[in-house]
Protein backbone atom coordinates (compact mmCIF):
# COMPACT_ATOMS: atom_id res chain seq x y z
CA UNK A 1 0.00 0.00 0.00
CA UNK A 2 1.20 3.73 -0.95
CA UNK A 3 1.71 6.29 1.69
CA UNK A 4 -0.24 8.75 1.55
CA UNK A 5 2.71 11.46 0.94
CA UNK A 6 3.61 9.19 -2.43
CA UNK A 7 0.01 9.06 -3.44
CA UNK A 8 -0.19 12.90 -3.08
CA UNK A 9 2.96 13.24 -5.57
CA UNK A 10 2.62 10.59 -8.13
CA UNK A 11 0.70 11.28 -11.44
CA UNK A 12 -0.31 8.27 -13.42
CA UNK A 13 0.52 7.65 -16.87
CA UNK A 14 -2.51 7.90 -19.43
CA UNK A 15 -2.41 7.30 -22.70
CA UNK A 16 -6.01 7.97 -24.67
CA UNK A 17 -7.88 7.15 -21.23
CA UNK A 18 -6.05 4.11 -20.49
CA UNK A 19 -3.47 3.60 -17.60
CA UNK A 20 -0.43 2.11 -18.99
CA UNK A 21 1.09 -0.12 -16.31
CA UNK A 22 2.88 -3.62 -17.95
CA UNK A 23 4.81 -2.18 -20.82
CA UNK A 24 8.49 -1.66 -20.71
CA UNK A 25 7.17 2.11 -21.87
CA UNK A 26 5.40 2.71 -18.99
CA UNK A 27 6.90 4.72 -15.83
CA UNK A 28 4.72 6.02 -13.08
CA UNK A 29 5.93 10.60 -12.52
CA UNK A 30 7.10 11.45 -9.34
CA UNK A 31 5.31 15.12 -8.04
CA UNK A 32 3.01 17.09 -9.91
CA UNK A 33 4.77 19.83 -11.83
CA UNK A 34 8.63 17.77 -12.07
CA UNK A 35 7.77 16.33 -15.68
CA UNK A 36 5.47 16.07 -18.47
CA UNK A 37 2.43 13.62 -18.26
CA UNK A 38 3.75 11.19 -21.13
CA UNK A 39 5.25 7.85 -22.18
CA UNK A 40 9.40 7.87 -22.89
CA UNK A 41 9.76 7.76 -26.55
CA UNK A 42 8.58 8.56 -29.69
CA UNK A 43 4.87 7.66 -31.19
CA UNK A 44 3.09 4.85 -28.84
CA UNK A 45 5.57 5.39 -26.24
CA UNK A 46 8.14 3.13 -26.58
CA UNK A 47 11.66 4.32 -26.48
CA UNK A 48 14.06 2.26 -29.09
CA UNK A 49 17.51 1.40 -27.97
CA UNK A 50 19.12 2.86 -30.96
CA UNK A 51 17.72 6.29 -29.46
CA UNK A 52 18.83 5.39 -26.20
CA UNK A 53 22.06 3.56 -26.54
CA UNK A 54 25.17 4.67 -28.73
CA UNK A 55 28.36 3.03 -27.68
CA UNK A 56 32.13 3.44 -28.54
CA UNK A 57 34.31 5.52 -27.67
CA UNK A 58 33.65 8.75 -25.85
CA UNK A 59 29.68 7.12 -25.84
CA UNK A 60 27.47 8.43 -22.68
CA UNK A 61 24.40 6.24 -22.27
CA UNK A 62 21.49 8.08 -21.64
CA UNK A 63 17.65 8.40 -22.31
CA UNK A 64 17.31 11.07 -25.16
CA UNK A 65 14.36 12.17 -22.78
CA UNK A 66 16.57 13.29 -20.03
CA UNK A 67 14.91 16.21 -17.89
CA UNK A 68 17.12 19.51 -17.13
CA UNK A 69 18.18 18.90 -13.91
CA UNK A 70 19.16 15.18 -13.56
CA UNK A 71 22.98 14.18 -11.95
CA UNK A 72 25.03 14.96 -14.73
CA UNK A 73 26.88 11.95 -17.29
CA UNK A 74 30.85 12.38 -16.80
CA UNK A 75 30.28 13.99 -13.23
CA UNK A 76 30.99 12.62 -9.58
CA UNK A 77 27.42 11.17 -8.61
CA UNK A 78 26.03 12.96 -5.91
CA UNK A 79 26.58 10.96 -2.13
CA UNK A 80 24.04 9.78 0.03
CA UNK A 81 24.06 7.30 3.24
CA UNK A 82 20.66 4.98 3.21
CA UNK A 83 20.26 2.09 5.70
CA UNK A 84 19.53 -0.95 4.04
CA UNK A 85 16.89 -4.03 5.36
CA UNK A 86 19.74 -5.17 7.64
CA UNK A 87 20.05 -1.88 9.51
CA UNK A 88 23.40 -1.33 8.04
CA UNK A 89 24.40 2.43 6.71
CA UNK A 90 25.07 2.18 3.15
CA UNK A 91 26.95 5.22 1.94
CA UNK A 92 27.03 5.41 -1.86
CA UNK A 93 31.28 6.98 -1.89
CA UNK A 94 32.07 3.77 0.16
CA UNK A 95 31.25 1.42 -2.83
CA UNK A 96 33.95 2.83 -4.66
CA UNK A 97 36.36 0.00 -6.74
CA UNK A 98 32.91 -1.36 -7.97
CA UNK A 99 30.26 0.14 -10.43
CA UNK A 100 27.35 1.00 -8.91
CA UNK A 101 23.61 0.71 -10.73
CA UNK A 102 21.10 2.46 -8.56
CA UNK A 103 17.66 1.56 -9.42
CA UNK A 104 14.66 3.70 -8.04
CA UNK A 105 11.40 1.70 -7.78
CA UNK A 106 8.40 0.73 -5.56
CA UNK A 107 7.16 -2.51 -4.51
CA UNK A 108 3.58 -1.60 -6.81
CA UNK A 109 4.71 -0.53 -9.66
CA UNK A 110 4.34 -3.04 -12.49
CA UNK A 111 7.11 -1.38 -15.31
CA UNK A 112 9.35 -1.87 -12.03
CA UNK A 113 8.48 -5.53 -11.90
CA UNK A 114 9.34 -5.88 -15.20
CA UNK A 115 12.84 -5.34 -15.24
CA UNK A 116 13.73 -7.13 -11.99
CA UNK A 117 14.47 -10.82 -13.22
CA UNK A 118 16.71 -8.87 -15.74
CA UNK A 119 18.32 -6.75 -12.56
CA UNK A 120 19.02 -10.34 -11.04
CA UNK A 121 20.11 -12.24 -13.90
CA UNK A 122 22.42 -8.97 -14.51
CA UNK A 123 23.75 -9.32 -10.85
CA UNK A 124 23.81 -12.55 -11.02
CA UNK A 125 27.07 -12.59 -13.37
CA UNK A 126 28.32 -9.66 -12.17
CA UNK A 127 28.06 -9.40 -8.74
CA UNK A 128 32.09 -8.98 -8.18
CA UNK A 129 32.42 -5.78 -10.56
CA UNK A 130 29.38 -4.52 -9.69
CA UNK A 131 26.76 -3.31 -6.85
CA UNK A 132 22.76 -3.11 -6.98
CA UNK A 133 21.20 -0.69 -4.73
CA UNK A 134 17.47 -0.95 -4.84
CA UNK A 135 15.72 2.39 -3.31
CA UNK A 136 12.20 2.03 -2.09
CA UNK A 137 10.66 5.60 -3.29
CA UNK A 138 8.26 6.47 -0.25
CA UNK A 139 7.51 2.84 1.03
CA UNK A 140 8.94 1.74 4.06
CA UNK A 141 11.08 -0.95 4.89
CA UNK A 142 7.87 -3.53 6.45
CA UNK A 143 6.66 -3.00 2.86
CA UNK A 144 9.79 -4.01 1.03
CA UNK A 145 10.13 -6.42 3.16
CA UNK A 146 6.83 -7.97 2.61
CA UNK A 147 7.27 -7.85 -1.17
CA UNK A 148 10.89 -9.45 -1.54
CA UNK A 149 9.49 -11.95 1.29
CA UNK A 150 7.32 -13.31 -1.88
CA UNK A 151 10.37 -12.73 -4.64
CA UNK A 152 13.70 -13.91 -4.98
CA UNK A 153 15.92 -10.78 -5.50
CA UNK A 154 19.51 -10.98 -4.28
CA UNK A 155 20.53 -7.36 -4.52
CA UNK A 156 20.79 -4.52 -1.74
CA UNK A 157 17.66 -2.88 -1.00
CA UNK A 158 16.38 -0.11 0.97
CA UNK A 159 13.88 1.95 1.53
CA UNK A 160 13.72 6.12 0.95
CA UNK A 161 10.53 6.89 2.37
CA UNK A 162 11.23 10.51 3.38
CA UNK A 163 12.06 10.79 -0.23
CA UNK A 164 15.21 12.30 0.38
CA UNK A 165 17.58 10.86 -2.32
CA UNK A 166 14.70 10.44 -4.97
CA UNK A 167 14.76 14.50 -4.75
CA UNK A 168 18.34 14.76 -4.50
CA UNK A 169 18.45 12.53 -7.55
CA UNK A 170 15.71 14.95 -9.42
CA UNK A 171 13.60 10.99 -9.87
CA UNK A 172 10.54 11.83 -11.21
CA UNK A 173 9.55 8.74 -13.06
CA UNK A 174 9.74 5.03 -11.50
CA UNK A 175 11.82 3.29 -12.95
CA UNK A 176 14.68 5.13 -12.85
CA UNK A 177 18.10 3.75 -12.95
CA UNK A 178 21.49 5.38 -12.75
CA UNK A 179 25.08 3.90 -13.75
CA UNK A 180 28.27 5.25 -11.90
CA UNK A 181 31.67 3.59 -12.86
CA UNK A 182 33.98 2.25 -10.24
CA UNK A 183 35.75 6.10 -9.76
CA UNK A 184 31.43 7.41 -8.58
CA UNK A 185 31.17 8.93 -12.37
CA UNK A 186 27.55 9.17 -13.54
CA UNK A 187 27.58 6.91 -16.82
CA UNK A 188 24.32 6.82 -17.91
CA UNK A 189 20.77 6.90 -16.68
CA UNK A 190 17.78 5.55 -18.07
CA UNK A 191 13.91 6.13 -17.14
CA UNK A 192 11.80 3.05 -17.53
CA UNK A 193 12.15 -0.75 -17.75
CA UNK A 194 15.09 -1.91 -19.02
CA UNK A 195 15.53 -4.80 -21.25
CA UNK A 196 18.86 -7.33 -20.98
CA UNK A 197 20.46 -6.25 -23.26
CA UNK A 198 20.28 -2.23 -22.25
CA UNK A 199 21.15 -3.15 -18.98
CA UNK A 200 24.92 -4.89 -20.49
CA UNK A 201 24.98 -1.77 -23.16
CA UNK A 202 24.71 0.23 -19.79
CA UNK A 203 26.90 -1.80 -17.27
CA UNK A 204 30.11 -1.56 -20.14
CA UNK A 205 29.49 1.93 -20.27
CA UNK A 206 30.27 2.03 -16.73
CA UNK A 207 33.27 -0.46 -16.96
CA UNK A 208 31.66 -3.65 -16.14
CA UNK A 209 33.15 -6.37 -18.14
CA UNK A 210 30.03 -8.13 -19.68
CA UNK A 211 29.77 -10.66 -22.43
């Protein structure tokens, strides 16, 4: 169940009357006034990877869609201390000597379901170049609880639910994830569910050694 402090600040996405929840298109805005009512992408709302993605060298990986505002690609990514499920403090600068994806979601949001198995599967392989951190926007840690009590998800998680880094981060669409390299340099960001294969175009971008 929402709180009632994310209810008051999310706006659903509509598309000709209908609420757009399973597609990879589909993203749920973040506060009233911090974006435009609309699906990423072009016509129909699906954003193509060739608009997304361009590698090689010199490449930053970013949605084409990116607001003004959002932690910049090629610059330090900004610090923050969250306490994950465990109770531990997990400060973002203390992960360095590992990439870092940071994926903002919420335990109802079905775009964010999407992308999880390929979050895992991603982790999975990965796990000693790389670190998950899975931030709760709004929901509490009882609720994340609840929800990774019923799936299998091996990644840090905690929960934001004063909303603190989702501002600092300028989220205002679930999913949103960020990729910082090894050195805490922004790499690329992406709003929305991410396939496989965007999450590896992604992950090299931010040095991870992927097949």
């Amino acid at each position: 169940m929402r709180s009632p402090v994310l209810t008051a600040r999310l706006v659903p996405l509509v598309i000709s009357g209908v609420l757009v929840l399973g597609s990879a298109a589909a993203v749920w805005y973040v506060g009233p006034g911090r974006g435009p009512s609309r699906p990423l992408g072009g016509p129909g709302g699906a954003a193509s990877p060739e608009a997304i993605v361009s590698e090689g060298p010199g490449a930053s990986l970013t949605t084409s869609a990116a607001p003004v505002g959002l932690p910049e690609i090629g610059r330090q990514a900004p610090d923050f201390t969250l306490t994950d499920l465990e109770g531990r403090a997990v400060r973002l600068s203390d992960l360095r000597g590992k990439a870092v994806l940071i994926n903002f979601w919420a335990t109802w949001c079905p775009p964010c379901r999407e992308e999880m198995p390929q979050i895992e599967a991603f982790y999975t392989a990965h796990r000693d170049q790389v670190e998950v951190l899975g931030i709760a926007v709004g929901e509490s840690p009882e609720q994340v609880r609840a929800f990774l009590a019923e799936h299998s998800y091996s990644w840090r998680f905690m929960a934001d639910t004063a909303m603190s880094v989702t501002d600092q981060y300028r989220v205002f669409a679930i999913p949103t994830s960020y990729f910082i390299d090894a050195q805490g340099i922004v790499r690329g960001s992406f709003m929305g569910a991410m396939t496989a294969d965007q999450i590896r175009a992604f992950a090299r971008q931010a040095g991870v050694g992927v097949d």
